[in-house]
PDB file of N, CA and C in Angstrom:
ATOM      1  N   UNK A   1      75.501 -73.089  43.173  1.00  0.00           N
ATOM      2  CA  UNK A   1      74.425 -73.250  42.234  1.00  0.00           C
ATOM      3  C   UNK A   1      73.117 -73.478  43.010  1.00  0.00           C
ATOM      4  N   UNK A   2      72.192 -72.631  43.016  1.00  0.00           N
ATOM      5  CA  UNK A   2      70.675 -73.124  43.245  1.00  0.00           C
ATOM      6  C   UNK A   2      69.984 -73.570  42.816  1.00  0.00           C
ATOM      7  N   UNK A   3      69.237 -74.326  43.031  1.00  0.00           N
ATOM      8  CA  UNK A   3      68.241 -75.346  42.251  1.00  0.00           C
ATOM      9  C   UNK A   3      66.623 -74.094  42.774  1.00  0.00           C
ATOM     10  N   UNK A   4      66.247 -74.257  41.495  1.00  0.00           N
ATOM     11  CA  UNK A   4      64.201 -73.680  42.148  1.00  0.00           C
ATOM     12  C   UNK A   4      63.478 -74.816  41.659  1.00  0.00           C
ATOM     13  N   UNK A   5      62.462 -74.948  42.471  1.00  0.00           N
ATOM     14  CA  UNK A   5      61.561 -76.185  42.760  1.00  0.00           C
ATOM     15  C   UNK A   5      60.842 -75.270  41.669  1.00  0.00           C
ATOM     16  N   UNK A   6      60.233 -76.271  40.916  1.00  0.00           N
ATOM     17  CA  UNK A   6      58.849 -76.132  39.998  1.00  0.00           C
ATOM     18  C   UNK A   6      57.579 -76.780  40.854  1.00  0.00           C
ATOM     19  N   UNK A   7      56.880 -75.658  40.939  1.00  0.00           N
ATOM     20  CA  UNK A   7      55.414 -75.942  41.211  1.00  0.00           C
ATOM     21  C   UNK A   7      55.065 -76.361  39.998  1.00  0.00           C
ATOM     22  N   UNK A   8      54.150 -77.297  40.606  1.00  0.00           N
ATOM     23  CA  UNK A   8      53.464 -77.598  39.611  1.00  0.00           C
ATOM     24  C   UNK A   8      51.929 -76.803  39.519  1.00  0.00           C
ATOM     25  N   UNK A   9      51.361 -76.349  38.299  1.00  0.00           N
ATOM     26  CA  UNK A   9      49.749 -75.273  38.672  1.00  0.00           C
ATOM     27  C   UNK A   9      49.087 -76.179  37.627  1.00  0.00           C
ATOM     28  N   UNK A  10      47.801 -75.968  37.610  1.00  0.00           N
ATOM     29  CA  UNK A  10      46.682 -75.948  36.814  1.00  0.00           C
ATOM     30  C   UNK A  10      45.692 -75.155  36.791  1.00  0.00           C
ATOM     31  N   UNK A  11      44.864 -75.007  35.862  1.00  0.00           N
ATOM     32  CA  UNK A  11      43.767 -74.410  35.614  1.00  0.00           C
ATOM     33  C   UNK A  11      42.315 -74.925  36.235  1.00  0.00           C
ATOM     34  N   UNK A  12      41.322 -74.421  36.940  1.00  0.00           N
ATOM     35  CA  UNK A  12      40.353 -75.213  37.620  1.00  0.00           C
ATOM     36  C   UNK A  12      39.372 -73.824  37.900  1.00  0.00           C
ATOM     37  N   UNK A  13      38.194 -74.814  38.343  1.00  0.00           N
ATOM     38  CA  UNK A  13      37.083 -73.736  39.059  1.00  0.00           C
ATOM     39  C   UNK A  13      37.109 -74.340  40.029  1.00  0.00           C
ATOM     40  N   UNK A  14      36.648 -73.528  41.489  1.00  0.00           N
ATOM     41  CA  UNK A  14      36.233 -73.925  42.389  1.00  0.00           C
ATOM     42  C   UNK A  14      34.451 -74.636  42.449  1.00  0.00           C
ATOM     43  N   UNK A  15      34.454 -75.399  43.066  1.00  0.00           N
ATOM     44  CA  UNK A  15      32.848 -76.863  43.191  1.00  0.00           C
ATOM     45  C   UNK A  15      32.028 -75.678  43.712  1.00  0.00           C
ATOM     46  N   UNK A  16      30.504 -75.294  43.047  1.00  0.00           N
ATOM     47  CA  UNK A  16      29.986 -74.462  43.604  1.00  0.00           C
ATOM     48  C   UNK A  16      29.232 -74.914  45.005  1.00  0.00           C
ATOM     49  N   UNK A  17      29.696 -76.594  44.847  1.00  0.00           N
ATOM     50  CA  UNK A  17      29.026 -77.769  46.034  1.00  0.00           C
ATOM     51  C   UNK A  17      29.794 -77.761  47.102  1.00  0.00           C
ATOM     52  N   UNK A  18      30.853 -78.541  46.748  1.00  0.00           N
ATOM     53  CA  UNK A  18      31.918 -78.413  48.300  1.00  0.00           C
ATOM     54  C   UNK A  18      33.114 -77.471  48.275  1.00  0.00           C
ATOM     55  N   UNK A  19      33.494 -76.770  47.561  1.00  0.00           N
ATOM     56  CA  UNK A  19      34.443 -75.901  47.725  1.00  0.00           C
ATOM     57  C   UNK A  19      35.485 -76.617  46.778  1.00  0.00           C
ATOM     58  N   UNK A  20      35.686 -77.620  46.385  1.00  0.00           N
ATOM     59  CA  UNK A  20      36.996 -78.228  45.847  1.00  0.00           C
ATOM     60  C   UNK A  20      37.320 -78.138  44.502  1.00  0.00           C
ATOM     61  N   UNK A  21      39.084 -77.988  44.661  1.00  0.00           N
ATOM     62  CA  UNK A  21      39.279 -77.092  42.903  1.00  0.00           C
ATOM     63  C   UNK A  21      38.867 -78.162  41.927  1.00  0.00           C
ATOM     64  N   UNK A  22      38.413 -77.915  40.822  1.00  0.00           N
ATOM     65  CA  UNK A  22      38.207 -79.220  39.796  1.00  0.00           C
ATOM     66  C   UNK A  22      38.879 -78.841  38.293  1.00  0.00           C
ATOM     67  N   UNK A  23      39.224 -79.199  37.980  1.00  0.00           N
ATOM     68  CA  UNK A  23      40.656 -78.803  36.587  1.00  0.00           C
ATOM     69  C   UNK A  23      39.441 -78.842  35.398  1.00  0.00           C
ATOM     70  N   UNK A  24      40.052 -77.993  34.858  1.00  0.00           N
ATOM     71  CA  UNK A  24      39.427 -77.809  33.809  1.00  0.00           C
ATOM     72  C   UNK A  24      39.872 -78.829  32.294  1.00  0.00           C
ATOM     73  N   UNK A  25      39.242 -78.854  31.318  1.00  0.00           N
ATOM     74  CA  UNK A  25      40.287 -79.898  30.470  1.00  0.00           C
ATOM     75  C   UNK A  25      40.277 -78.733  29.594  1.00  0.00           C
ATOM     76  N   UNK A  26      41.416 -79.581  27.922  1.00  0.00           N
ATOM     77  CA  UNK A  26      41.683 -78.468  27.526  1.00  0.00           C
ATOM     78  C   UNK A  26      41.211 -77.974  26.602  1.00  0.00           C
ATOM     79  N   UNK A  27      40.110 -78.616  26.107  1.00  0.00           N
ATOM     80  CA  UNK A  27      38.937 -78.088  24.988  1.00  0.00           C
ATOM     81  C   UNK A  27      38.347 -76.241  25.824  1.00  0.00           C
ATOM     82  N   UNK A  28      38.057 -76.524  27.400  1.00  0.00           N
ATOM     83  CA  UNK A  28      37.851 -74.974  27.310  1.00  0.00           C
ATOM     84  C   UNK A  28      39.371 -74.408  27.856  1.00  0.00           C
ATOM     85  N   UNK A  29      40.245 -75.085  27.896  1.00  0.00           N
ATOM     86  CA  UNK A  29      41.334 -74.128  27.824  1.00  0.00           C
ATOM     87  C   UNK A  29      41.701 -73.216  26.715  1.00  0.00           C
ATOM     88  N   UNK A  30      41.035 -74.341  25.485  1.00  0.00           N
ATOM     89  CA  UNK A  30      41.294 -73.408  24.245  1.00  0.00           C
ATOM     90  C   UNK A  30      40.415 -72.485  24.296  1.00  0.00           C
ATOM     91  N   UNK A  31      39.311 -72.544  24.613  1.00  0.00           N
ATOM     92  CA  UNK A  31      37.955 -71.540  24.563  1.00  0.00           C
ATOM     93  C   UNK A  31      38.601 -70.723  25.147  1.00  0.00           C
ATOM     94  N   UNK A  32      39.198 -70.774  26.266  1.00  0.00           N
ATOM     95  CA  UNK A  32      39.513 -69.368  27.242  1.00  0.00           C
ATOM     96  C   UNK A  32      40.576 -68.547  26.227  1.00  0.00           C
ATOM     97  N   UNK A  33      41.087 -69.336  26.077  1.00  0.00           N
ATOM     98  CA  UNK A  33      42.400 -68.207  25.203  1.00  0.00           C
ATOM     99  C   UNK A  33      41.571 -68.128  23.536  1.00  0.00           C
ATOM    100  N   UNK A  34      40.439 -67.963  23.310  1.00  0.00           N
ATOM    101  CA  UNK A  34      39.757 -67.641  21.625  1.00  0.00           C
ATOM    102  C   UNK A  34      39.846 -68.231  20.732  1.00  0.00           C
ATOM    103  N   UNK A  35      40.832 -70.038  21.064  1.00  0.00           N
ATOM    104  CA  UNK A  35      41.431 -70.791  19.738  1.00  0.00           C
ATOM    105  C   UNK A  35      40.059 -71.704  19.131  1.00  0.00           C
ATOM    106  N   UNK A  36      38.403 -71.507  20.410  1.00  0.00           N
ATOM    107  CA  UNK A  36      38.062 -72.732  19.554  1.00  0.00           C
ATOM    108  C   UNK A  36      36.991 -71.644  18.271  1.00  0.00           C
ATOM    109  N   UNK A  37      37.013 -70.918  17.917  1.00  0.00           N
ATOM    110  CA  UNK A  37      36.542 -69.979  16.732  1.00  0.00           C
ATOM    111  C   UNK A  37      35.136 -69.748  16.959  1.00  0.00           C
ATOM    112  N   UNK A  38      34.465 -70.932  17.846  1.00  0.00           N
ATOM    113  CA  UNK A  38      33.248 -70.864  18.159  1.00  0.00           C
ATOM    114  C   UNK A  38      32.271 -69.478  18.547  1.00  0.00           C
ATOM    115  N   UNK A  39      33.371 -69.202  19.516  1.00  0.00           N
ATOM    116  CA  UNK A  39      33.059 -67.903  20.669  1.00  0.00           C
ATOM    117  C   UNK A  39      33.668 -66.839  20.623  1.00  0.00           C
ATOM    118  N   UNK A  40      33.489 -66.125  20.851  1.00  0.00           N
ATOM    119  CA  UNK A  40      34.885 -64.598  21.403  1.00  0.00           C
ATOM    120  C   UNK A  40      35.477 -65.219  22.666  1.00  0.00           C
ATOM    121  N   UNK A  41      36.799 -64.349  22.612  1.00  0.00           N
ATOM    122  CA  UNK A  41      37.377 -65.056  23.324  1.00  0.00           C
ATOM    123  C   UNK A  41      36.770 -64.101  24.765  1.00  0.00           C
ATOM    124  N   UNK A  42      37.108 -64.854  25.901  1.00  0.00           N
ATOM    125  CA  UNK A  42      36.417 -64.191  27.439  1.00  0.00           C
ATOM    126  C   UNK A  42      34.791 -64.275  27.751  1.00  0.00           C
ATOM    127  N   UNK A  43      34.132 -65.307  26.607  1.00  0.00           N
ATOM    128  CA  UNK A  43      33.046 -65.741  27.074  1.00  0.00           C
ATOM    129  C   UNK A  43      33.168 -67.075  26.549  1.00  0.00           C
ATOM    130  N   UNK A  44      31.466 -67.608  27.382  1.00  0.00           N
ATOM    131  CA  UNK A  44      31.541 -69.004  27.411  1.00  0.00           C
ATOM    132  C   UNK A  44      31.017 -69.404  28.862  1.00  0.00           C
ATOM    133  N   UNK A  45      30.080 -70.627  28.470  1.00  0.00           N
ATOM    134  CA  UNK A  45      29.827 -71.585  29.690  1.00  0.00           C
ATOM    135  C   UNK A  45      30.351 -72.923  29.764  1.00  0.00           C
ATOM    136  N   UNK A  46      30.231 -73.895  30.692  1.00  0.00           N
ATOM    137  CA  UNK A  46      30.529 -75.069  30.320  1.00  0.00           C
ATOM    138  C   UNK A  46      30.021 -75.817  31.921  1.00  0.00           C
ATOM    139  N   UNK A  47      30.003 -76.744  31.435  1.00  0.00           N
ATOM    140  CA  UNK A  47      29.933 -78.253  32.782  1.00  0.00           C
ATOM    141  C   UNK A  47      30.684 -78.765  32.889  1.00  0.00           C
ATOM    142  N   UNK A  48      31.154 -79.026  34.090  1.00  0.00           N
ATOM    143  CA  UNK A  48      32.108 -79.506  34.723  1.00  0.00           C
ATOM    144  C   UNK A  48      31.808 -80.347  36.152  1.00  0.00           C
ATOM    145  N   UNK A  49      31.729 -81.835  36.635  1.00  0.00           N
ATOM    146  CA  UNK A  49      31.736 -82.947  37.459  1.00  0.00           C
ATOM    147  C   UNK A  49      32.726 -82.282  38.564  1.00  0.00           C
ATOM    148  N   UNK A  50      32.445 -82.367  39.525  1.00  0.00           N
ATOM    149  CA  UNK A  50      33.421 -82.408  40.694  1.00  0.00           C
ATOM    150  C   UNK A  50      34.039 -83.974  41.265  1.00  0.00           C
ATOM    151  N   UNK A  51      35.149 -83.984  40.994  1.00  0.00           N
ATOM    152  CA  UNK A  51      35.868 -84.722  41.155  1.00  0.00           C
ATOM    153  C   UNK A  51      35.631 -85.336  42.655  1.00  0.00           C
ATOM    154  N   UNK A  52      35.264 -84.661  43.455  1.00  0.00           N
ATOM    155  CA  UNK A  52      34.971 -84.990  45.320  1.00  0.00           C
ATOM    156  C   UNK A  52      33.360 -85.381  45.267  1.00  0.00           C
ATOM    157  N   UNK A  53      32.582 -84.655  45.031  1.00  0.00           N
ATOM    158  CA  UNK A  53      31.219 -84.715  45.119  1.00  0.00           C
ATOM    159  C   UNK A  53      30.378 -85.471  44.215  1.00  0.00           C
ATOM    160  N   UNK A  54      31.112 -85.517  43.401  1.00  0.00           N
ATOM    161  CA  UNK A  54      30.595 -86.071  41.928  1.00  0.00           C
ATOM    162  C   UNK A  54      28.967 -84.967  41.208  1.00  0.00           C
ATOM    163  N   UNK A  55      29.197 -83.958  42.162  1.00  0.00           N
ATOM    164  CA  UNK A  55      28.151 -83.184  41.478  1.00  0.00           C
ATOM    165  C   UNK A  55      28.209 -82.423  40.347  1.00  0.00           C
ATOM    166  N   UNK A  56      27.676 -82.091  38.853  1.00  0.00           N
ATOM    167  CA  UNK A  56      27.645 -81.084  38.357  1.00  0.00           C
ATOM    168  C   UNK A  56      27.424 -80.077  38.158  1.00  0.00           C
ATOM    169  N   UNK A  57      27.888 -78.994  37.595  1.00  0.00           N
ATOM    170  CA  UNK A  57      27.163 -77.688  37.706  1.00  0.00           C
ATOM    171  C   UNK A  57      27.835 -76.891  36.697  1.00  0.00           C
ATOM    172  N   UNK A  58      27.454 -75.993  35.986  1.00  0.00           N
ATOM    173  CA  UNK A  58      27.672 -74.954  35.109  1.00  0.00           C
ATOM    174  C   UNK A  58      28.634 -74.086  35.654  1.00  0.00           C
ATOM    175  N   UNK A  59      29.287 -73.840  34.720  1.00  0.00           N
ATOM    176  CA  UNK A  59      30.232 -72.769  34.824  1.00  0.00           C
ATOM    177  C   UNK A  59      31.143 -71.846  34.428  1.00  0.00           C
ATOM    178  N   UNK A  60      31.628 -70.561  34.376  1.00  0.00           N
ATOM    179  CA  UNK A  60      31.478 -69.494  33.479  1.00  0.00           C
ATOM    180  C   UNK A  60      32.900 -69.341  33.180  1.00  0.00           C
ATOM    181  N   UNK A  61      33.791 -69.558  32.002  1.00  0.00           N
ATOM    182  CA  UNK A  61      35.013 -69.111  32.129  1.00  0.00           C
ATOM    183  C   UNK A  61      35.932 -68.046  32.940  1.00  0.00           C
ATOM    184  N   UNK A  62      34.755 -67.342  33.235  1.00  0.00           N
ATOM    185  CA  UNK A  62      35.487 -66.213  33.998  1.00  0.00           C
ATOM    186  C   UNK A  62      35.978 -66.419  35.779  1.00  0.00           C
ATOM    187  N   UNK A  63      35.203 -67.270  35.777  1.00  0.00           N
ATOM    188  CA  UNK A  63      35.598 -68.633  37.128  1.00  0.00           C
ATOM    189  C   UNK A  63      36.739 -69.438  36.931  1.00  0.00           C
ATOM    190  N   UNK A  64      37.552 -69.824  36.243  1.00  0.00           N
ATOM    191  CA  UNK A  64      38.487 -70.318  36.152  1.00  0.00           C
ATOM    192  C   UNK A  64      39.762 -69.130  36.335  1.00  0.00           C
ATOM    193  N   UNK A  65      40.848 -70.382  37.786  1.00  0.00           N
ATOM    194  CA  UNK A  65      41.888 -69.637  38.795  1.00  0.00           C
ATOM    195  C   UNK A  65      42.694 -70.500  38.249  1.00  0.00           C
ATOM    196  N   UNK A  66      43.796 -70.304  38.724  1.00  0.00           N
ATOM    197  CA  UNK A  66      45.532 -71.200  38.656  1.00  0.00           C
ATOM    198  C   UNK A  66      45.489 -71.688  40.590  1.00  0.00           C
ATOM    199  N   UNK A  67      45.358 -73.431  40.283  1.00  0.00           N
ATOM    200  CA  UNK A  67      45.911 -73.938  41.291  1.00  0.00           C
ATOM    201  C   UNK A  67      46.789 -74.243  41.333  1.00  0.00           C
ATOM    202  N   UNK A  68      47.811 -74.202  43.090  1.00  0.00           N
ATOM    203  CA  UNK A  68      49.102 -74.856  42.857  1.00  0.00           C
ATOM    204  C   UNK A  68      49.152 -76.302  43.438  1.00  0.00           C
ATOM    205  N   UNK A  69      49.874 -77.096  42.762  1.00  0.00           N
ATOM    206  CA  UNK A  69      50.124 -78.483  43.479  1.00  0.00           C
ATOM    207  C   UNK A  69      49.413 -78.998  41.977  1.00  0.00           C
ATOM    208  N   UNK A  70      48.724 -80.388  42.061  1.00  0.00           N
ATOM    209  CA  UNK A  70      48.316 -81.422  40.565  1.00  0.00           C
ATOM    210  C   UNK A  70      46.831 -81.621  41.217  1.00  0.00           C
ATOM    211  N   UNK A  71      45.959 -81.703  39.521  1.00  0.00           N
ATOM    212  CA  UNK A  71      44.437 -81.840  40.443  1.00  0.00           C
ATOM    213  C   UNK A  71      44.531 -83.675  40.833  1.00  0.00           C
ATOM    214  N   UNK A  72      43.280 -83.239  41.681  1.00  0.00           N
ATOM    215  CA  UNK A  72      42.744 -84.751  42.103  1.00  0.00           C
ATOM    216  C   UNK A  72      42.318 -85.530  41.621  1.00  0.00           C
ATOM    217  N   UNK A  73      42.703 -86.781  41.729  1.00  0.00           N
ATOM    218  CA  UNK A  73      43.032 -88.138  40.318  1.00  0.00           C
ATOM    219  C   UNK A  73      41.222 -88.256  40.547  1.00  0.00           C
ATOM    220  N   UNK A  74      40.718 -89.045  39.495  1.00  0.00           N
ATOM    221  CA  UNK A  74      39.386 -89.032  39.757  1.00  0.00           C
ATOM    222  C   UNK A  74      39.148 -90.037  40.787  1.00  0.00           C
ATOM    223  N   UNK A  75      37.824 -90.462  41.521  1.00  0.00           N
ATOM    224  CA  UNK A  75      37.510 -91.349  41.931  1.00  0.00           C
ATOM    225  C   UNK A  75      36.867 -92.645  41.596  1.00  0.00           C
ATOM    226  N   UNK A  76      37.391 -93.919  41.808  1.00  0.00           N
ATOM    227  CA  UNK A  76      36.899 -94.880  41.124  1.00  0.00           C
ATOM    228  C   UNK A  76      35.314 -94.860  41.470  1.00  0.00           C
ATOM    229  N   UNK A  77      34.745 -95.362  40.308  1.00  0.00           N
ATOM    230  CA  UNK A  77      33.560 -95.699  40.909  1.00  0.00           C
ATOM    231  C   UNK A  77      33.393 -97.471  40.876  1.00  0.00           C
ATOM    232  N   UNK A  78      32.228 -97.226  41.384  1.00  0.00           N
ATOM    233  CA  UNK A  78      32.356 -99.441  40.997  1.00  0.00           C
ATOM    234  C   UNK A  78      31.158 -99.473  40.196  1.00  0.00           C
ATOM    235  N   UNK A  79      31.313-100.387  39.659  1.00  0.00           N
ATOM    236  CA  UNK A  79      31.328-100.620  37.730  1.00  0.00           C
ATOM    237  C   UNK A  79      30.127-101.315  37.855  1.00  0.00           C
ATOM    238  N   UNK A  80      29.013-100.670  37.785  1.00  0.00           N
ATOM    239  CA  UNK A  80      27.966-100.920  37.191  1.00  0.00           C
ATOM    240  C   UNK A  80      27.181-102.063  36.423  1.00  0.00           C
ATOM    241  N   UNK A  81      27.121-103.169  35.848  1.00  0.00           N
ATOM    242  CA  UNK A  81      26.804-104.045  34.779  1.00  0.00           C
ATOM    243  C   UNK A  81      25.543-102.836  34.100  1.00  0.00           C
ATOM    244  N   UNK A  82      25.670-103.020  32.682  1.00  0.00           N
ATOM    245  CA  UNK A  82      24.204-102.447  32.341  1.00  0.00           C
ATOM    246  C   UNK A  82      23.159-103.684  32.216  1.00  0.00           C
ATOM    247  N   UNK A  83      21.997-103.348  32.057  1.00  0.00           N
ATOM    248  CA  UNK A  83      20.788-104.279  32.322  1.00  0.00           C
ATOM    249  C   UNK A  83      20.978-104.523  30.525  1.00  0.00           C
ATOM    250  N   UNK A  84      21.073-106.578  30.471  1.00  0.00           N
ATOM    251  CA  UNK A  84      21.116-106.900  29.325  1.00  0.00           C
ATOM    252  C   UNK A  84      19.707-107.565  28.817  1.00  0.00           C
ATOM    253  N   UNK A  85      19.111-107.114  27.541  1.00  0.00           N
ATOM    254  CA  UNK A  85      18.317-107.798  27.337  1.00  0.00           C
ATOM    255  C   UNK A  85      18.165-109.640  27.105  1.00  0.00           C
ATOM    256  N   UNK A  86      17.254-110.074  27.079  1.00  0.00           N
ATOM    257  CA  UNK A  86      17.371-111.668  26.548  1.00  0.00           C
ATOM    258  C   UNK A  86      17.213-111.482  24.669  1.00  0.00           C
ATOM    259  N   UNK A  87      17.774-112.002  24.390  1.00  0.00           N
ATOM    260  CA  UNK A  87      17.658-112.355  22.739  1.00  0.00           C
ATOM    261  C   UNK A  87      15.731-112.629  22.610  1.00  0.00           C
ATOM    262  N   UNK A  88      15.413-111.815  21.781  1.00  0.00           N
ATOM    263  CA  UNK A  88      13.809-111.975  21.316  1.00  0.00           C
ATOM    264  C   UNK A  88      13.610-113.444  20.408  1.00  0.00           C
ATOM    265  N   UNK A  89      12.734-114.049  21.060  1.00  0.00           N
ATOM    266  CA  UNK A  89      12.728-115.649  20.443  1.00  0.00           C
ATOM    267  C   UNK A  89      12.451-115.350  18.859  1.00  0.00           C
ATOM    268  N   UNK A  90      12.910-116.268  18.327  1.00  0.00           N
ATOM    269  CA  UNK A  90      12.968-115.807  16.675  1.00  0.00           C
ATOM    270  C   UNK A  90      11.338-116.425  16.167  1.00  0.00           C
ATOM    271  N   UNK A  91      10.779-115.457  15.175  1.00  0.00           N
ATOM    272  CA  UNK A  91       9.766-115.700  14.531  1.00  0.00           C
ATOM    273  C   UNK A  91       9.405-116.428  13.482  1.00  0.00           C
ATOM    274  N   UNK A  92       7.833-117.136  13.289  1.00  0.00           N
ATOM    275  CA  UNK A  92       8.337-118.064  12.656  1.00  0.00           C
ATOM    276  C   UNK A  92       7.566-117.587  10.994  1.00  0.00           C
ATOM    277  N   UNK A  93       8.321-117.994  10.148  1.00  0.00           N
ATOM    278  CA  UNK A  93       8.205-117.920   8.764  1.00  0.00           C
ATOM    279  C   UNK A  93       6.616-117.734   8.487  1.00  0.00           C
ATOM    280  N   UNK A  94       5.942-116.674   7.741  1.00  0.00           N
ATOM    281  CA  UNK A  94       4.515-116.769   7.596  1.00  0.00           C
ATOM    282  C   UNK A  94       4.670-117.051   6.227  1.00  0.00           C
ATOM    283  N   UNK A  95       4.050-118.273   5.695  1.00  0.00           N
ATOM    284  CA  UNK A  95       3.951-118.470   4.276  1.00  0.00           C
ATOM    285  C   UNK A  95       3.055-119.452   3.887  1.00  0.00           C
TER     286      UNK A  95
END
């Protein structure tokens, strides 16, 4: 009996920044195959973050390849605080 290894693939564009594959999700997976009704199917743009560079950039369905192996987990970033305001001193009754 033989066993066959499953690759594992995904769907991705290559970073027009550093070269590295970046997975696509599957809102334009549906676009690519015509399910989101929006578009015809085989067109379409979209943005997409590089997972390595953290750069964005546009990009054309027709750019999207089959990688083999699992994409790259994202990178943490470190967590920001947002800038909190102070509570506005309360006003006083005009009467």
């Amino acid at each position: 009996m033989t066993q066959e290894t499953m690759v594992q693939q995904y769907h991705g564009v290559v970073c027009g920044y550093c070269r590295q594959p970046i997975p696509v999700s599957g809102i334009v997976e549906r676009m690519v195959r015509g399910e989101s009704g929006s578009q015809e199917p085989g067109t379409g743009v979209f943005n997409l973050r590089c997972r390595a560079c953290e750069k964005e950039k546009q990009y054309r369905i027709t750019e999207i390849v089959e990688f083999d192996g699992s994409p790259r987990p994202r990178a943490m970033r470190t967590h920001v605080p947002l800038m909190r305001h102070e509570p506005k001193a309360a006003r006083a009754a005009h009467g």
